[in-house]
C-alpha atoms as a PDB file:
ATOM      1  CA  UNK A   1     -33.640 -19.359 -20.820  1.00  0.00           C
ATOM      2  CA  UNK A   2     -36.828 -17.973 -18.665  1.00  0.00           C
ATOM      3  CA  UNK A   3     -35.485 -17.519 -15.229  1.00  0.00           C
ATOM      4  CA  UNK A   4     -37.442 -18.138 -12.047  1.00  0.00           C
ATOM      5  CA  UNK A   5     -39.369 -14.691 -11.719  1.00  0.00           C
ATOM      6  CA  UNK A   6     -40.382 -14.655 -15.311  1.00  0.00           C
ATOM      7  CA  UNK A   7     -41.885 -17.943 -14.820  1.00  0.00           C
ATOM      8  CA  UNK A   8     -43.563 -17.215 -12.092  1.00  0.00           C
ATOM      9  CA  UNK A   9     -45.302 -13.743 -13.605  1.00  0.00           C
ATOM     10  CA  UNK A  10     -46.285 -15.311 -16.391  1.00  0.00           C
ATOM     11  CA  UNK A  11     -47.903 -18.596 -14.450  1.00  0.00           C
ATOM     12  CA  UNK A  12     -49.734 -16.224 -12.540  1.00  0.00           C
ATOM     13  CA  UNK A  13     -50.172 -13.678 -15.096  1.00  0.00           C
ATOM     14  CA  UNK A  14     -54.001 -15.118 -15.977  1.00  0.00           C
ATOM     15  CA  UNK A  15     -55.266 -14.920 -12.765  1.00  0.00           C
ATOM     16  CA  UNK A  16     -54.460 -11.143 -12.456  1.00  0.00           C
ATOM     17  CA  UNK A  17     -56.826  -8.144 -12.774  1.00  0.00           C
ATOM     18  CA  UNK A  18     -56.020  -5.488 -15.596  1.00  0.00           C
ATOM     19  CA  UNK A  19     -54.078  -2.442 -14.014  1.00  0.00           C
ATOM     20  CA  UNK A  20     -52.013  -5.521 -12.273  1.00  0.00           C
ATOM     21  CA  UNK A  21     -51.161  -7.087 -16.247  1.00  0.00           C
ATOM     22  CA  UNK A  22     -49.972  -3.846 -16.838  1.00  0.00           C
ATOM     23  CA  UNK A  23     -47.906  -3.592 -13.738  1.00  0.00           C
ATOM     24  CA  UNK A  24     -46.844  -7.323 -14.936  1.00  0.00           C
ATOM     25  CA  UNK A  25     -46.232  -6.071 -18.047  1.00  0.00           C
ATOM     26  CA  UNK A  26     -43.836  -3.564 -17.628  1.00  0.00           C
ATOM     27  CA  UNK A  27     -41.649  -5.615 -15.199  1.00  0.00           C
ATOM     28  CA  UNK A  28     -41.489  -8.810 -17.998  1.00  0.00           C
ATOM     29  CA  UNK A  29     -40.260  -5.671 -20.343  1.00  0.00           C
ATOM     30  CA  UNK A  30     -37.970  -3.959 -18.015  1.00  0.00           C
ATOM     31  CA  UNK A  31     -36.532  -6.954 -15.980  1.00  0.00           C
ATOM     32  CA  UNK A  32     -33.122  -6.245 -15.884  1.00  0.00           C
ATOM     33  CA  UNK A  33     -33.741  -1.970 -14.494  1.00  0.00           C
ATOM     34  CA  UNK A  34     -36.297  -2.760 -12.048  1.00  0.00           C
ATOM     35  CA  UNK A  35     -33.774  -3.654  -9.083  1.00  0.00           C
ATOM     36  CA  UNK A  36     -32.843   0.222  -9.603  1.00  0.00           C
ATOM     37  CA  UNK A  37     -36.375   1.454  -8.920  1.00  0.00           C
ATOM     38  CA  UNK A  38     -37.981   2.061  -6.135  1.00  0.00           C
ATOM     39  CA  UNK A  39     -42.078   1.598  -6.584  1.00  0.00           C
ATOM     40  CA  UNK A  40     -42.885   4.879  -6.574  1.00  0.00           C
ATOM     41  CA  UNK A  41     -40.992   4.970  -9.877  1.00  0.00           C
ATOM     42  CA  UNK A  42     -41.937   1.799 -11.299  1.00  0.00           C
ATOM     43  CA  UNK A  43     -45.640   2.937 -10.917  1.00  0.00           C
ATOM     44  CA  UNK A  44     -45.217   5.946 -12.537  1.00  0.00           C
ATOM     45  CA  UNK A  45     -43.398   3.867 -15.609  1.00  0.00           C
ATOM     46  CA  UNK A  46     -46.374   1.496 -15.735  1.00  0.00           C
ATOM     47  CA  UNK A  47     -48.511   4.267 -15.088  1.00  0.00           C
ATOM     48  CA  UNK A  48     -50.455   2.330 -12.500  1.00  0.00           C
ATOM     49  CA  UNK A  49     -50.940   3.471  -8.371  1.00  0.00           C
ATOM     50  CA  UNK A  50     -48.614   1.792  -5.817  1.00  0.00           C
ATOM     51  CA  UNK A  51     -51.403  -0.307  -4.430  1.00  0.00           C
ATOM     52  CA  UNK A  52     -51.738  -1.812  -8.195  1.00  0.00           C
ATOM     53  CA  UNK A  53     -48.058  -2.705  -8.109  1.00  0.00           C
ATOM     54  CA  UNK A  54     -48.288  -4.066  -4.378  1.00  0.00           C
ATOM     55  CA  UNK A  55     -51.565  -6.273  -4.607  1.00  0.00           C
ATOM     56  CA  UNK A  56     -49.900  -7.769  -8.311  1.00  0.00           C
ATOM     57  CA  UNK A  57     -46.744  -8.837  -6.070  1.00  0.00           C
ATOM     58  CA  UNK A  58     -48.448 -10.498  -3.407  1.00  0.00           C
ATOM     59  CA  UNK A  59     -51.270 -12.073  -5.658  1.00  0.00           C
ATOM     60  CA  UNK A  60     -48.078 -13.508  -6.982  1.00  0.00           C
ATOM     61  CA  UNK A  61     -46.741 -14.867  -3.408  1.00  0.00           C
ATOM     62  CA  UNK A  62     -44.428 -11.999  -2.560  1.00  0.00           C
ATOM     63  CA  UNK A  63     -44.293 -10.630   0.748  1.00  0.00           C
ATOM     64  CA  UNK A  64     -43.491  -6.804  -1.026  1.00  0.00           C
ATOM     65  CA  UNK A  65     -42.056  -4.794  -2.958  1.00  0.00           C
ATOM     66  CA  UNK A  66     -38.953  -5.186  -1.286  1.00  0.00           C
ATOM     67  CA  UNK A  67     -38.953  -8.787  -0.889  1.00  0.00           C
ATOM     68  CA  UNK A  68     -39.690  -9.212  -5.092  1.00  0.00           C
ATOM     69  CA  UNK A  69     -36.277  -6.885  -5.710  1.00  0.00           C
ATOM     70  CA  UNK A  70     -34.459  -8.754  -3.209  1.00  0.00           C
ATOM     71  CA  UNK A  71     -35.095 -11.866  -4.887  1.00  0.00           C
ATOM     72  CA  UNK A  72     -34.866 -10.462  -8.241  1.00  0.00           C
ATOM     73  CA  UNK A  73     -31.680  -9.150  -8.108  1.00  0.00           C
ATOM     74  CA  UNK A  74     -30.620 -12.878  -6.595  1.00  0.00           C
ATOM     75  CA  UNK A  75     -32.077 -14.183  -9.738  1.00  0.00           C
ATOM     76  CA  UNK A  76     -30.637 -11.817 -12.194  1.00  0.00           C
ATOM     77  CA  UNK A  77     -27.021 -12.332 -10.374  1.00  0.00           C
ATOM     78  CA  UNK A  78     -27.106 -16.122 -10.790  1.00  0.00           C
ATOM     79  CA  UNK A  79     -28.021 -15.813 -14.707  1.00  0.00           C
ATOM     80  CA  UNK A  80     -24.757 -13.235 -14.905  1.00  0.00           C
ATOM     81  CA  UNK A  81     -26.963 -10.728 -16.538  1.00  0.00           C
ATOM     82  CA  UNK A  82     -26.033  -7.903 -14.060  1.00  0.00           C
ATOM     83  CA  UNK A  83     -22.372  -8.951 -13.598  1.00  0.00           C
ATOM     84  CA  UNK A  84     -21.198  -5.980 -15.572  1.00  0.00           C
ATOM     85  CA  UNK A  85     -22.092  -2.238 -15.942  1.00  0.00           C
ATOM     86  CA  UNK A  86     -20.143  -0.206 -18.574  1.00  0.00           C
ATOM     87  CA  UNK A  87     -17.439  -2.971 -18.480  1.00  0.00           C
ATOM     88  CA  UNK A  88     -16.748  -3.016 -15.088  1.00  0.00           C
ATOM     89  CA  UNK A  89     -17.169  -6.206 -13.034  1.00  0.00           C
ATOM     90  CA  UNK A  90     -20.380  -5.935 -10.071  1.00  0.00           C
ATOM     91  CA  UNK A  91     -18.424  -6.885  -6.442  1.00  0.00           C
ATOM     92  CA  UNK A  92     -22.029  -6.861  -4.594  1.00  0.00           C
ATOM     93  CA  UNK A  93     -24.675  -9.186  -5.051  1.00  0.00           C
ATOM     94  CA  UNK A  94     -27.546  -8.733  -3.475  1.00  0.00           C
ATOM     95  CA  UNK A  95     -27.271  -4.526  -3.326  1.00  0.00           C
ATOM     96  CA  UNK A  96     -27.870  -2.922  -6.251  1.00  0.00           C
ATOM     97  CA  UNK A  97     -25.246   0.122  -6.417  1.00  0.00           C
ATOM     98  CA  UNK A  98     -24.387   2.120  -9.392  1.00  0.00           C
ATOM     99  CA  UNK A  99     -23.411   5.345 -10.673  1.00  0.00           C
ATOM    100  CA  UNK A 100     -26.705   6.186 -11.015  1.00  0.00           C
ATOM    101  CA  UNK A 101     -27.630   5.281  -7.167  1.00  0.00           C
ATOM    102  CA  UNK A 102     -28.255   8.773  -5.409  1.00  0.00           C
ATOM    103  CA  UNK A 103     -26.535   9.101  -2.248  1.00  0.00           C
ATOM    104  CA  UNK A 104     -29.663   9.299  -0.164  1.00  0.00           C
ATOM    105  CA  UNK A 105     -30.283   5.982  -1.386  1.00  0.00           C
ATOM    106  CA  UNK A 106     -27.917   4.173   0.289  1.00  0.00           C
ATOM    107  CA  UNK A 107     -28.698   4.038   3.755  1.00  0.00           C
ATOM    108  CA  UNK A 108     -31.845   2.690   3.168  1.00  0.00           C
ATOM    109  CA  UNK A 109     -30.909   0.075   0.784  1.00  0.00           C
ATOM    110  CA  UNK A 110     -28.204  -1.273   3.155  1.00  0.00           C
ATOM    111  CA  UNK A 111     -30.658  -1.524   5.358  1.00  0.00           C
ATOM    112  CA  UNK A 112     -32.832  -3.268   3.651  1.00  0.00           C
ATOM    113  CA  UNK A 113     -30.366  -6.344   2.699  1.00  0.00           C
ATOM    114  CA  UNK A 114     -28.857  -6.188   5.894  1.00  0.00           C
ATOM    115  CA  UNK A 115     -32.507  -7.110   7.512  1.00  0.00           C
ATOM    116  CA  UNK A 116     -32.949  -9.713   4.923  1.00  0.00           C
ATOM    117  CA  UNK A 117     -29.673 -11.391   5.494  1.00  0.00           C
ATOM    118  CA  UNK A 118     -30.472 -11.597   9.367  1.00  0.00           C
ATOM    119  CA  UNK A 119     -34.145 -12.903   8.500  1.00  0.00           C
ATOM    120  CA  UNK A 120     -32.329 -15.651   6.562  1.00  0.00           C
ATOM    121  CA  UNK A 121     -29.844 -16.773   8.987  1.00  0.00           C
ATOM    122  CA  UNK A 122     -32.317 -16.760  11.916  1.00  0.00           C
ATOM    123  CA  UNK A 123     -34.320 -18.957   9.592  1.00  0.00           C
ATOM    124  CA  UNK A 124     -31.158 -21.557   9.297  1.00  0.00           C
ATOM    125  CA  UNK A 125     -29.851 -21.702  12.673  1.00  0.00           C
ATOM    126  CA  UNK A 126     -32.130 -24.446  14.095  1.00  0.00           C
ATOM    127  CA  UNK A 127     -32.456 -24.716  17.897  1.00  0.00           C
ATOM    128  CA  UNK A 128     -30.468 -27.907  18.506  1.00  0.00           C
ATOM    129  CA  UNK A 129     -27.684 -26.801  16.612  1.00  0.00           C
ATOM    130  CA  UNK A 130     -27.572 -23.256  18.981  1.00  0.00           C
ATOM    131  CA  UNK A 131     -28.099 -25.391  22.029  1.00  0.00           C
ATOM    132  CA  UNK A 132     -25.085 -27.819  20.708  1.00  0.00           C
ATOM    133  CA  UNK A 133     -22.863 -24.675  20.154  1.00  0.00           C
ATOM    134  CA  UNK A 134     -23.381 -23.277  23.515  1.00  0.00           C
ATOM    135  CA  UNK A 135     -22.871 -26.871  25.240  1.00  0.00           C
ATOM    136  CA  UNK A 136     -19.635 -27.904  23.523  1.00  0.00           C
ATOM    137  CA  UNK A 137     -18.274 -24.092  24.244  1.00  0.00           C
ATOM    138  CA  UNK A 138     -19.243 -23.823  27.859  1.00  0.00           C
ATOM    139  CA  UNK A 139     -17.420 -27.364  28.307  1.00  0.00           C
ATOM    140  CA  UNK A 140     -14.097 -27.168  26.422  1.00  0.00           C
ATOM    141  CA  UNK A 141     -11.093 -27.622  27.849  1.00  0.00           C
ATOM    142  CA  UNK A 142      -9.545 -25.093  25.189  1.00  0.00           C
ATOM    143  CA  UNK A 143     -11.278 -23.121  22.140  1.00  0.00           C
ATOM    144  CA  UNK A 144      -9.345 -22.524  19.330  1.00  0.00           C
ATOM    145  CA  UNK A 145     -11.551 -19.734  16.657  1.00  0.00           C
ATOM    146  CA  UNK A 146      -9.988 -19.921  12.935  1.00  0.00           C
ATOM    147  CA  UNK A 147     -10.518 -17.315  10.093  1.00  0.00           C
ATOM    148  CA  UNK A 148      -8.806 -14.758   7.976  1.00  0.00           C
ATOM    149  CA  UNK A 149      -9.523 -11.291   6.011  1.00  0.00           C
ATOM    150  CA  UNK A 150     -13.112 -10.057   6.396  1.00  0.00           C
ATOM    151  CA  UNK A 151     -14.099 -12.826   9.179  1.00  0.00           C
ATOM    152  CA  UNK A 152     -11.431 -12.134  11.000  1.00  0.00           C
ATOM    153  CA  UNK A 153     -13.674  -9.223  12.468  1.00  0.00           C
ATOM    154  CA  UNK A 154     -15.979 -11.907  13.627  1.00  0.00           C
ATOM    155  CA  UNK A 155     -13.298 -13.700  14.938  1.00  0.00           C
ATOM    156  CA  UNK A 156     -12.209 -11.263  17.286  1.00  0.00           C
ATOM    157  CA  UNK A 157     -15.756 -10.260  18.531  1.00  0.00           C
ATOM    158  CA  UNK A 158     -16.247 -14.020  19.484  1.00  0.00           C
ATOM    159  CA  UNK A 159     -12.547 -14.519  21.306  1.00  0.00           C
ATOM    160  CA  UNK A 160     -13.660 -11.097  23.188  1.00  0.00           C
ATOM    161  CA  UNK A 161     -16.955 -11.779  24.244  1.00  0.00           C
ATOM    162  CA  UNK A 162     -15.539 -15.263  25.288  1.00  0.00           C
ATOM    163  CA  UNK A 163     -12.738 -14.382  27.520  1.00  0.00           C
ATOM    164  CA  UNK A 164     -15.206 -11.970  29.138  1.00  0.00           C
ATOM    165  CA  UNK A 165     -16.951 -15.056  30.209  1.00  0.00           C
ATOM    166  CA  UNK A 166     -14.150 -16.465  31.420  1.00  0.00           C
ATOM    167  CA  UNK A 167     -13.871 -19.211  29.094  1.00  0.00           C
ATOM    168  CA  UNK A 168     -10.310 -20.525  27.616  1.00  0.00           C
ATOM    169  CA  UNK A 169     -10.457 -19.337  24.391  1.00  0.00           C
ATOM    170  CA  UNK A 170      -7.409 -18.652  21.776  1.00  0.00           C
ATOM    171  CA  UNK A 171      -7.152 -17.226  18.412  1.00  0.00           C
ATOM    172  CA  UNK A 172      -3.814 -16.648  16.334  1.00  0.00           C
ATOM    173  CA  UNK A 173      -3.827 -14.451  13.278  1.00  0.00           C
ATOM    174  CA  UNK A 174      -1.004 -16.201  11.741  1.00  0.00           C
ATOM    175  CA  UNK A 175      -2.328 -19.069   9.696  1.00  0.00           C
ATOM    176  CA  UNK A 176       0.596 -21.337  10.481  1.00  0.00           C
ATOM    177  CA  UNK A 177       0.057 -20.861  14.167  1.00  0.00           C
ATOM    178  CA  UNK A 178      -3.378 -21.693  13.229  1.00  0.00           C
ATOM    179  CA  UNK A 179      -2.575 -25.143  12.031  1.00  0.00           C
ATOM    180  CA  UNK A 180      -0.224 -26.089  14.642  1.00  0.00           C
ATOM    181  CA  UNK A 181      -2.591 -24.982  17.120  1.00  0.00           C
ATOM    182  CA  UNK A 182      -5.413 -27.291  15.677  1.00  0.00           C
ATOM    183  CA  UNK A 183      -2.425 -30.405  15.595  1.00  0.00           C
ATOM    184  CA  UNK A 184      -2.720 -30.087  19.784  1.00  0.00           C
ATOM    185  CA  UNK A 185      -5.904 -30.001  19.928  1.00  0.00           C
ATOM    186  CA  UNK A 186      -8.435 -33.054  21.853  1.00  0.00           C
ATOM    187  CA  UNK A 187     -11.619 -35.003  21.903  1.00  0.00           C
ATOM    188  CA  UNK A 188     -12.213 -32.282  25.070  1.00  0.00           C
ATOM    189  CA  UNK A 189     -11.345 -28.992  22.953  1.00  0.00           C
ATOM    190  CA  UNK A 190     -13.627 -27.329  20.730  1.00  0.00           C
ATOM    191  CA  UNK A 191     -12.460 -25.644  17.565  1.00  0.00           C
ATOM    192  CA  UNK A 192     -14.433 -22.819  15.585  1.00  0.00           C
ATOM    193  CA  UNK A 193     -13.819 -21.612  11.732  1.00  0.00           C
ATOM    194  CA  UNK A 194     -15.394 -18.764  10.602  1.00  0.00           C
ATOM    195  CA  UNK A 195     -15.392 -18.190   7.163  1.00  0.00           C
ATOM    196  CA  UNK A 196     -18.942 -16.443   4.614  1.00  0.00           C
ATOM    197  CA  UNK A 197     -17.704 -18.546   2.007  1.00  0.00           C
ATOM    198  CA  UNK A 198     -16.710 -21.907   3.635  1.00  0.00           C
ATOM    199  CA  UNK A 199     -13.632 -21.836   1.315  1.00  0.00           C
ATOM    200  CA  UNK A 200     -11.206 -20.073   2.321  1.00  0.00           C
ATOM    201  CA  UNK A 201      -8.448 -22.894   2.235  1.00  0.00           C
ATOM    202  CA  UNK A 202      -6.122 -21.786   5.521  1.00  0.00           C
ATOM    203  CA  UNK A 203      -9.936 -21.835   7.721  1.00  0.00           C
ATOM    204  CA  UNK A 204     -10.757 -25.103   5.982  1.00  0.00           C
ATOM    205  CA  UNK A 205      -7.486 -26.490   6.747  1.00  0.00           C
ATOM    206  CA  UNK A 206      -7.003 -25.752  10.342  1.00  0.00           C
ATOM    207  CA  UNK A 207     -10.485 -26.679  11.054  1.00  0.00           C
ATOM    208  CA  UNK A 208     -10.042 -30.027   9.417  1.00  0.00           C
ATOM    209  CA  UNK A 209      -6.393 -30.663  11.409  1.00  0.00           C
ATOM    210  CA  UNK A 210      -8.430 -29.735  14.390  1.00  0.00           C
ATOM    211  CA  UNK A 211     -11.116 -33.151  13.199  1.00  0.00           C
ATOM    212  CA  UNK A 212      -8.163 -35.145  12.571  1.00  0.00           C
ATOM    213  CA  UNK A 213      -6.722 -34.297  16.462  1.00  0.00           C
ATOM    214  CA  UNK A 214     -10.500 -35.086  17.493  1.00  0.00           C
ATOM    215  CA  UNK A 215     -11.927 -31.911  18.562  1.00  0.00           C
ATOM    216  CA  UNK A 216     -14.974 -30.631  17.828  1.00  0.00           C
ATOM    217  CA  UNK A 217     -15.464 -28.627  14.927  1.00  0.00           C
ATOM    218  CA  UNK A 218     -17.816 -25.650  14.390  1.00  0.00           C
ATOM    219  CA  UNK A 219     -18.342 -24.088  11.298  1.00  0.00           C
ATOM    220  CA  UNK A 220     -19.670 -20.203  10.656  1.00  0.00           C
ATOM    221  CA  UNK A 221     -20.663 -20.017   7.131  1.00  0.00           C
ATOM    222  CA  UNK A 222     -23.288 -19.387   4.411  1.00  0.00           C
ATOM    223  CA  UNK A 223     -23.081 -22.339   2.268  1.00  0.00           C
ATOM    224  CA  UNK A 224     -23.967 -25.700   3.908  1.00  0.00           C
ATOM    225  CA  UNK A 225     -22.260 -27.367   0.655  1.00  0.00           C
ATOM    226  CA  UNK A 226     -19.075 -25.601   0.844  1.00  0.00           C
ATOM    227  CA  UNK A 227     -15.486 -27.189   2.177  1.00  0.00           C
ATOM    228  CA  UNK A 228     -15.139 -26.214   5.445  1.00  0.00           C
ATOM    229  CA  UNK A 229     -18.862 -28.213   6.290  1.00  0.00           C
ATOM    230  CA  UNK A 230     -17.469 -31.640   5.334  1.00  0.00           C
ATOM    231  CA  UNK A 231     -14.978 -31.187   8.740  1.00  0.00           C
ATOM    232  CA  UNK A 232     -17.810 -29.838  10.936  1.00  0.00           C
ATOM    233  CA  UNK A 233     -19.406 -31.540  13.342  1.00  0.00           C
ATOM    234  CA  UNK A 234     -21.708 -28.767  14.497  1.00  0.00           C
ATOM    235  CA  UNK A 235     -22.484 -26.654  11.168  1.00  0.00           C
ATOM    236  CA  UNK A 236     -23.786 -22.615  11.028  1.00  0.00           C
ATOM    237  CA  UNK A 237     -25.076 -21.566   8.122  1.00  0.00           C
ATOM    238  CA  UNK A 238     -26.080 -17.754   7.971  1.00  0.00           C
ATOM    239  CA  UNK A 239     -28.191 -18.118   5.109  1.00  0.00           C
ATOM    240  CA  UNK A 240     -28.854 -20.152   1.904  1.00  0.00           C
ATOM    241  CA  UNK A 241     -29.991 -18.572  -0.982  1.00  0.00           C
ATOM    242  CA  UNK A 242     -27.626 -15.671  -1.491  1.00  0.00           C
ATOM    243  CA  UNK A 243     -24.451 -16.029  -3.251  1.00  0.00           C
ATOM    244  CA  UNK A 244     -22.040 -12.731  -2.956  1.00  0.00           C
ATOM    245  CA  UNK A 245     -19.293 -12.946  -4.852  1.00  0.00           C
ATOM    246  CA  UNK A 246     -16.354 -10.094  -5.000  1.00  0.00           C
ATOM    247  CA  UNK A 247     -16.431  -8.432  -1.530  1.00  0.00           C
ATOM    248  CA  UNK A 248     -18.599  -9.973   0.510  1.00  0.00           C
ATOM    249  CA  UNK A 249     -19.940  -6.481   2.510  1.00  0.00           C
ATOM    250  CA  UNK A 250     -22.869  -7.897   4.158  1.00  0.00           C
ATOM    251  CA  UNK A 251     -21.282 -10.936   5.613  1.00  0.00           C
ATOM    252  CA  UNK A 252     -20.083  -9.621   8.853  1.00  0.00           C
ATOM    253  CA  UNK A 253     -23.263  -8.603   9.588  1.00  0.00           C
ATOM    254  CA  UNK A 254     -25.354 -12.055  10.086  1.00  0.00           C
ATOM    255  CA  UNK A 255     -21.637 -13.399  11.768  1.00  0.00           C
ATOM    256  CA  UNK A 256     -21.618 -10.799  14.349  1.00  0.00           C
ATOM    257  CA  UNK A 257     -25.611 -11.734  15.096  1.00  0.00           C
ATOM    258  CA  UNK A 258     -24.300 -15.593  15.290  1.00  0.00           C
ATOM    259  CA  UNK A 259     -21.909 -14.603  18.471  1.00  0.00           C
ATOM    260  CA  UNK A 260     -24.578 -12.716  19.613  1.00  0.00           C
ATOM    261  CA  UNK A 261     -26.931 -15.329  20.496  1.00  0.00           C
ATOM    262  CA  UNK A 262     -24.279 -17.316  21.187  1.00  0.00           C
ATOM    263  CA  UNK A 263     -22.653 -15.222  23.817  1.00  0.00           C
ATOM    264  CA  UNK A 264     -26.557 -14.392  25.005  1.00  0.00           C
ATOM    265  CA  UNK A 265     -26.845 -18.446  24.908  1.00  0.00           C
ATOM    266  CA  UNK A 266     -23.961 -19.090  27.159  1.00  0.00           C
ATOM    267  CA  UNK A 267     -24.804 -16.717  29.902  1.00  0.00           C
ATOM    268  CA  UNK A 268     -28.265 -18.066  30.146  1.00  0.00           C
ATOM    269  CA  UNK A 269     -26.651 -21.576  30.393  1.00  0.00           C
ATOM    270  CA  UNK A 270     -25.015 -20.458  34.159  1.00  0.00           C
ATOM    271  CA  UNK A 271     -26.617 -17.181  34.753  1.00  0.00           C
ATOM    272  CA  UNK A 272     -25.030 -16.939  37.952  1.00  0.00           C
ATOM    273  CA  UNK A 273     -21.580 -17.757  37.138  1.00  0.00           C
ATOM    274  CA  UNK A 274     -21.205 -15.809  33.818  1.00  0.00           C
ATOM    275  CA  UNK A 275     -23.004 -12.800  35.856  1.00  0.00           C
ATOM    276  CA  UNK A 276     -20.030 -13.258  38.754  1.00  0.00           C
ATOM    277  CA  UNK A 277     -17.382 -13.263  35.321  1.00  0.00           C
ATOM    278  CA  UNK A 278     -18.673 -10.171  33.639  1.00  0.00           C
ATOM    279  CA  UNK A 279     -18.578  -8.026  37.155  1.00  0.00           C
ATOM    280  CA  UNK A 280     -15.156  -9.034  36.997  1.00  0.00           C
ATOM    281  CA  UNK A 281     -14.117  -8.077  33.493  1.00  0.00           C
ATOM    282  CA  UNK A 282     -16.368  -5.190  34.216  1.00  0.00           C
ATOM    283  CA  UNK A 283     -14.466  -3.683  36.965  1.00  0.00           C
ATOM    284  CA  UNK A 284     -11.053  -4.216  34.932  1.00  0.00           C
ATOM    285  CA  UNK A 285     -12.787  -2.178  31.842  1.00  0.00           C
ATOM    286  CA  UNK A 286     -13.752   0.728  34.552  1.00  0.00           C
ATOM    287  CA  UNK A 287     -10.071   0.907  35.639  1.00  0.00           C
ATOM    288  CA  UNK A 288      -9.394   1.844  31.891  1.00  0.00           C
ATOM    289  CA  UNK A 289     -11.708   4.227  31.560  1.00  0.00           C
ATOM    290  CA  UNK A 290     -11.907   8.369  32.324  1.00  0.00           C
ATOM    291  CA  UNK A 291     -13.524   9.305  35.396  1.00  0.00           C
ATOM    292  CA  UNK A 292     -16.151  12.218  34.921  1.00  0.00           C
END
């Protein structure tokens, strides 16, 4: 079966000029290696200029280069056809690494997704759902934050950042702490789960026993269909159309920029009192530093 790029080349494919057919060309042939290439390469293989390669993508409704891989290797990940290489199973979707990926590669490349991923979950965090977050945290009675493995990273950044705004704020790495936390919960607490894939079944279930004591539940996650939205009332999604699987590496990254704004969000709320909370936590982090 054709997937999406293919059909979308080839739809457009009459409409292009000659050197941009051949670009066209050599990407229908060579589908499956063209994540690995930059353009510089892939123009050299088509043996057409960069500018050919460019004006073929966006005559095609790509932003770039860069934007065309991204969503190629999305496409190519969904179909399975890069899920192996020499046997051995692919843990990253979304960045292409290999043995063949030269070191000075890397940094860029990470880079690269790492801005997309952002882009994306800017794009799905609609203003009345930030303004709902930072209303229901700045009025809880008691905030309870859920997660485990990877988001517990995340987790820990947002209990922080919290308690250095003075807000009540709890968060237990032991899942069975977790649940009987959530049990005590009320309709005036608010509980968070964190969690990229939204299925991680000790999140799901603590934020679901925090529902059932009527709290309010919010939800960091990529997947609006996944578990852990059913029991949210206020739902995060850091993006849509990306689909890790194995370790997730990139996930922390569009988490951490959630508590950002959200921390940024709450201070704005009560400038002056969150200003007046932060001097304070400020002059108990100088006592713990070295004097110069």
């Amino acid at each position: 079966m054709k997937n999406n790029i293919t059909t979308l080349i080839e739809s457009g494919y009459a409409n292009l000029r000659k050197s941009e057919k051949q670009a066209a060309d050599y990407i229908l042939e060579h589908l499956e290696q063209i994540p690995d290439l930059p353009i510089d390469r892939l123009a050299k293989e088509a043996q057409v200029s960069q500018p050919t390669v460019l004006r073929m993508l966006k005559a095609l409704g790509y932003k770039g280069y860069r934007d065309f891989r991204y969503r190629l290797v999305a496409e190519l990940a969904k179909s399975g056809k890069r899920s192996e290489d020499a046997g051995q199973p692919r843990l990253m979707y979304g960045y292409t690494l290999d043995k063949k990926t030269g070191l000075e590669e890397i940094p860029v490349n990470i880079t690269m997704t790492t801005e997309r991923m952002l882009e994306e979950t800017l794009k799905n965090f609609p203003g009345k759902t930030y303004k709902r977050v930072v209303e229901a945290l700045r009025n809880a009675r008691i905030i309870d934050i859920y997660s485990v493995e990877n988001s517990e990273v995340v987790a820990v950044d947002l209990l922080t950042k919290l308690l250095y705004l003075g807000l009540p704020c709890r968060h237990f790495t032991d899942c069975y702490l977790q649940q009987i936390a959530a049990g005590q919960l009320t309709e005036r607490d608010v509980a968070a789960g964190i969690s990229y894939s939204g299925e991680s079944k000790d999140t799901v279930d603590a934020v679901r026993a925090a529902k059932r004591s009527g709290a309010c539940t919010v939800a960091v996650t990529n997947f609006k269909d996944s578990t852990i939205a059913k029991y949210a009332d206020i739902l995060i999604c850091t993006s849509q159309d990306q689909h890790f699987y194995g370790n997730a590496i990139f996930s922390r990254s569009a988490q951490l920029l959630i508590v950002d704004m959200i921390y940024m969000g709450l201070i704005s709320s009560d400038y002056d009192h969150y200003v007046k909370q932060l001097n304070k936590c400020e002059k108990v982090v100088r006592s713990k530093a070295y004097e110069w």
